[in-house]
C-alpha atoms as a PDB file:
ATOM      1  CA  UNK A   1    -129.199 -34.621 -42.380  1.00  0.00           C
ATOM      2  CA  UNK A   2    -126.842 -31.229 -43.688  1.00  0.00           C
ATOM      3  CA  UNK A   3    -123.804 -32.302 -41.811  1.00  0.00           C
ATOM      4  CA  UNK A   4    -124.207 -36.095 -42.858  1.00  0.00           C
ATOM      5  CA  UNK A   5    -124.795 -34.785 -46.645  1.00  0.00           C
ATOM      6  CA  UNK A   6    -121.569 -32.797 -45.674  1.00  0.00           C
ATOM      7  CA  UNK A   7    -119.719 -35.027 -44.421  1.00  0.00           C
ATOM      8  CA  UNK A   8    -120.296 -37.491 -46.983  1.00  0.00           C
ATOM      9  CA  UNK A   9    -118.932 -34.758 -49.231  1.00  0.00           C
ATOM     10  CA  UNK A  10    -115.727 -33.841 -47.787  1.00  0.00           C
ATOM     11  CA  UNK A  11    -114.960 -37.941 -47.661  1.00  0.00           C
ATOM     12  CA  UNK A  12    -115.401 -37.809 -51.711  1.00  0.00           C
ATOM     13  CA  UNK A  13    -113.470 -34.902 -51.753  1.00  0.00           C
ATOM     14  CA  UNK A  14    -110.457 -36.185 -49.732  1.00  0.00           C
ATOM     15  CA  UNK A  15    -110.781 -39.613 -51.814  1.00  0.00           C
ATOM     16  CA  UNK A  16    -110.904 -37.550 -54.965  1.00  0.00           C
ATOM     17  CA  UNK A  17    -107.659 -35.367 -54.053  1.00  0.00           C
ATOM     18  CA  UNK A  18    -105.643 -38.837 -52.567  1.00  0.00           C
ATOM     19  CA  UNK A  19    -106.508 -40.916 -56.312  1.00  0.00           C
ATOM     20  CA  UNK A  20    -105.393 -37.696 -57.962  1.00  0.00           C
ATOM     21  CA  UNK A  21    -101.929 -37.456 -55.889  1.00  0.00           C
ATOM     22  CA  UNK A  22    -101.298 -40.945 -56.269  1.00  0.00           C
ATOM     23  CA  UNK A  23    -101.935 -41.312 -60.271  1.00  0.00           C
ATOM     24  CA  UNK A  24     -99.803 -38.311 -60.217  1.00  0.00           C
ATOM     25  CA  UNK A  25     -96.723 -39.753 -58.002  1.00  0.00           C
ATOM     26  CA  UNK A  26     -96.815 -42.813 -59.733  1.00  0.00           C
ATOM     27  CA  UNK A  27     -96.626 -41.438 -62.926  1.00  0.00           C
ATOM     28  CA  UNK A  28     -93.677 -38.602 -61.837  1.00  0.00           C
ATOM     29  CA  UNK A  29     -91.912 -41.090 -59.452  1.00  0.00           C
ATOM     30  CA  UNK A  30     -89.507 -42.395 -62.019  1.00  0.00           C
ATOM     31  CA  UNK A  31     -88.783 -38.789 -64.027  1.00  0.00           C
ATOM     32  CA  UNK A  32     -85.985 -36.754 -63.422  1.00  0.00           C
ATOM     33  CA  UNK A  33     -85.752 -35.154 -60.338  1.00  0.00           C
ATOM     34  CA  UNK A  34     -88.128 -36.784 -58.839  1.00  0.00           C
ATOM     35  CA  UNK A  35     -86.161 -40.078 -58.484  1.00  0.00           C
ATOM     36  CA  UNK A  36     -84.153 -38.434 -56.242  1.00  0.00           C
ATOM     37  CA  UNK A  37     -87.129 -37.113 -53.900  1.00  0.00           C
ATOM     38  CA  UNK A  38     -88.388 -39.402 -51.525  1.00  0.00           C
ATOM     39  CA  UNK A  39     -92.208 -40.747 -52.122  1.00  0.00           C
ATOM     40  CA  UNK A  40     -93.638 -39.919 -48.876  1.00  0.00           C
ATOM     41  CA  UNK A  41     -92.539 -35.988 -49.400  1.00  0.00           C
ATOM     42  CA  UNK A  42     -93.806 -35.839 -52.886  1.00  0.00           C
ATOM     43  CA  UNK A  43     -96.984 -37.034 -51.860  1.00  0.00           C
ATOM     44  CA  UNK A  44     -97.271 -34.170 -49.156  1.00  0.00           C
ATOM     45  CA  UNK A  45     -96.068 -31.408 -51.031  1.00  0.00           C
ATOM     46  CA  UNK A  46     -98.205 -32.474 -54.316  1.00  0.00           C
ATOM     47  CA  UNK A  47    -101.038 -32.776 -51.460  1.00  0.00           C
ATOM     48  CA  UNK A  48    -100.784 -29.774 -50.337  1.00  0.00           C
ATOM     49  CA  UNK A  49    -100.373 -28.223 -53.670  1.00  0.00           C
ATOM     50  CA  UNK A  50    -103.499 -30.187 -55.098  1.00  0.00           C
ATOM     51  CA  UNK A  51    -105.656 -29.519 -52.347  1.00  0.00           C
ATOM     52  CA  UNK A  52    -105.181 -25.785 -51.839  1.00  0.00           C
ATOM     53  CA  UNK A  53    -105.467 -25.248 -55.657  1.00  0.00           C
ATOM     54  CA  UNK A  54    -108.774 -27.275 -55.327  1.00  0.00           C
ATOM     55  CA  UNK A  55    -109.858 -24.726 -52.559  1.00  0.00           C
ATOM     56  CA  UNK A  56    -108.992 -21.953 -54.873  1.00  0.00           C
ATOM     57  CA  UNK A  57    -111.228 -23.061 -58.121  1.00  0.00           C
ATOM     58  CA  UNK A  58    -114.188 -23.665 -55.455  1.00  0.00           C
ATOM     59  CA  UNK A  59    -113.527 -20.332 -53.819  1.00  0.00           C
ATOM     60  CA  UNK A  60    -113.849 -18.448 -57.132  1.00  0.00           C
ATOM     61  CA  UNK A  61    -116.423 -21.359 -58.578  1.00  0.00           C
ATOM     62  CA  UNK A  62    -118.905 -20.001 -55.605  1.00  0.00           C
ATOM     63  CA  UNK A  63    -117.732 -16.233 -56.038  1.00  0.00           C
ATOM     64  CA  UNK A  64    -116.849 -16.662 -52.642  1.00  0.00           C
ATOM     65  CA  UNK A  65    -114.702 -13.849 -50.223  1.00  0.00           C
ATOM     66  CA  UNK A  66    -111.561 -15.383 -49.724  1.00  0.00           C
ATOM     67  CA  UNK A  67    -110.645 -15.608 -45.999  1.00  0.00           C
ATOM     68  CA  UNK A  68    -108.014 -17.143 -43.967  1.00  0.00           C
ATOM     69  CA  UNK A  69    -109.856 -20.090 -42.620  1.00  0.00           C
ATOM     70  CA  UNK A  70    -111.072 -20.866 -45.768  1.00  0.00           C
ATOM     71  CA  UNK A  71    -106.868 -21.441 -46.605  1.00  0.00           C
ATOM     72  CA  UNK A  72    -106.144 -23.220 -43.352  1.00  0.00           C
ATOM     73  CA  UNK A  73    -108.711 -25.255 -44.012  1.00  0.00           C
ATOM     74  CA  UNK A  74    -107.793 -26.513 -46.974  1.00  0.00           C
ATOM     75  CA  UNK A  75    -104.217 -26.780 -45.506  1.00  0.00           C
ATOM     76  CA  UNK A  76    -105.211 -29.380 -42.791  1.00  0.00           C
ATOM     77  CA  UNK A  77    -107.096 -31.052 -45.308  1.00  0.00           C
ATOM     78  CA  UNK A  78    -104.160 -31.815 -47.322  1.00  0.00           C
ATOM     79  CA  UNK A  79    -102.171 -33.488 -44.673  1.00  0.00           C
ATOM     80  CA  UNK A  80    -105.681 -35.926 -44.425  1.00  0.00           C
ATOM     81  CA  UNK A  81    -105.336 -36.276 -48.447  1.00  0.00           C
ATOM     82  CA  UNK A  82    -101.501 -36.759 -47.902  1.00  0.00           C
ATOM     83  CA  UNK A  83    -101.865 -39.562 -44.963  1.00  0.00           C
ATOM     84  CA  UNK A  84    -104.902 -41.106 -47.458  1.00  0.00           C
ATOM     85  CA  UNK A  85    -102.724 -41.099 -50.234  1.00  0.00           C
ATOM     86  CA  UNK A  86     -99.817 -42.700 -48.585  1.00  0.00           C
ATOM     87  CA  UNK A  87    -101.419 -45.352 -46.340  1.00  0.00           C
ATOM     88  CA  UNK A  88    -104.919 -45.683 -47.689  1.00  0.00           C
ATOM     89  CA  UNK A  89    -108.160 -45.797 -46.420  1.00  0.00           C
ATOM     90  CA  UNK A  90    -107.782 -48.494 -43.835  1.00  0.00           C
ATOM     91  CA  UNK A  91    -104.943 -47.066 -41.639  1.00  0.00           C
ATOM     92  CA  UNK A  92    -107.224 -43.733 -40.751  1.00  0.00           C
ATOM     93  CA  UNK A  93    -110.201 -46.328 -39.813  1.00  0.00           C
ATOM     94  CA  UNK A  94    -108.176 -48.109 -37.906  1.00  0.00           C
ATOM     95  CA  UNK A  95    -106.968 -44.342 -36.382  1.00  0.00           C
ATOM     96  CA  UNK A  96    -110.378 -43.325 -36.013  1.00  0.00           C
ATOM     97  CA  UNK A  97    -111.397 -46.489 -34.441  1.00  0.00           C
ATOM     98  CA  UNK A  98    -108.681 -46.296 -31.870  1.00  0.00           C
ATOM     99  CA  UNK A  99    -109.525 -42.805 -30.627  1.00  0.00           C
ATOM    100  CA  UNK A 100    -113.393 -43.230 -30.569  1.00  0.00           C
ATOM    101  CA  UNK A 101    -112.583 -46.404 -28.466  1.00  0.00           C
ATOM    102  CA  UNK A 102    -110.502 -44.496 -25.565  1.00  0.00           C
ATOM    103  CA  UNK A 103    -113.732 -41.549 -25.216  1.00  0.00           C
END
């Protein structure tokens, strides 16, 4: 039951971190120097950005010892929150489906 409750989790979270990237591209798109960026790179840097600062506050939040894998973690998590962010929930389903079907 732990690693559905968990797993269940770190789906909220990833939703969570893609909603905030997006309401944040969309509003920064259109500003500055951000019209000259292209979407798709904004959304992985501000992913990555998001994500490990997110890792951070739960890290101290906990009182936590900061390790590496705690860090790499949360840097492969941001390229899920990047691709969820970009292409939404359905492409990784249809991703996930794919793979499960070839085992």
């Amino acid at each position: 039951m732990e690693l559905i409750a968990n797993g269940t989790q770190l789906i909220t979270i990833v939703g969570l971190l893609a909603f905030t990237v997006s309401v944040i591209t969309q509003v920064t798109k259109g500003i500055g120097l951000f019209r000259r960026i292209h979407t798709r790179l904004q959304v992985l840097v501000l992913s990555i950005v998001i994500t490990l600062l997110a890792a951070f506050a739960y890290i101290d939040m906990k009182n936590l010892e900061l390790c590496w894998y705690y860090i790499a973690g949360a840097a492969v998590l941001s390229f899920f929150v990047a691709f969820v962010a970009t292409y939404g929930w359905e492409k990784i389903v249809v991703l996930w489906d794919k793979y499960r079907e070839e085992k």
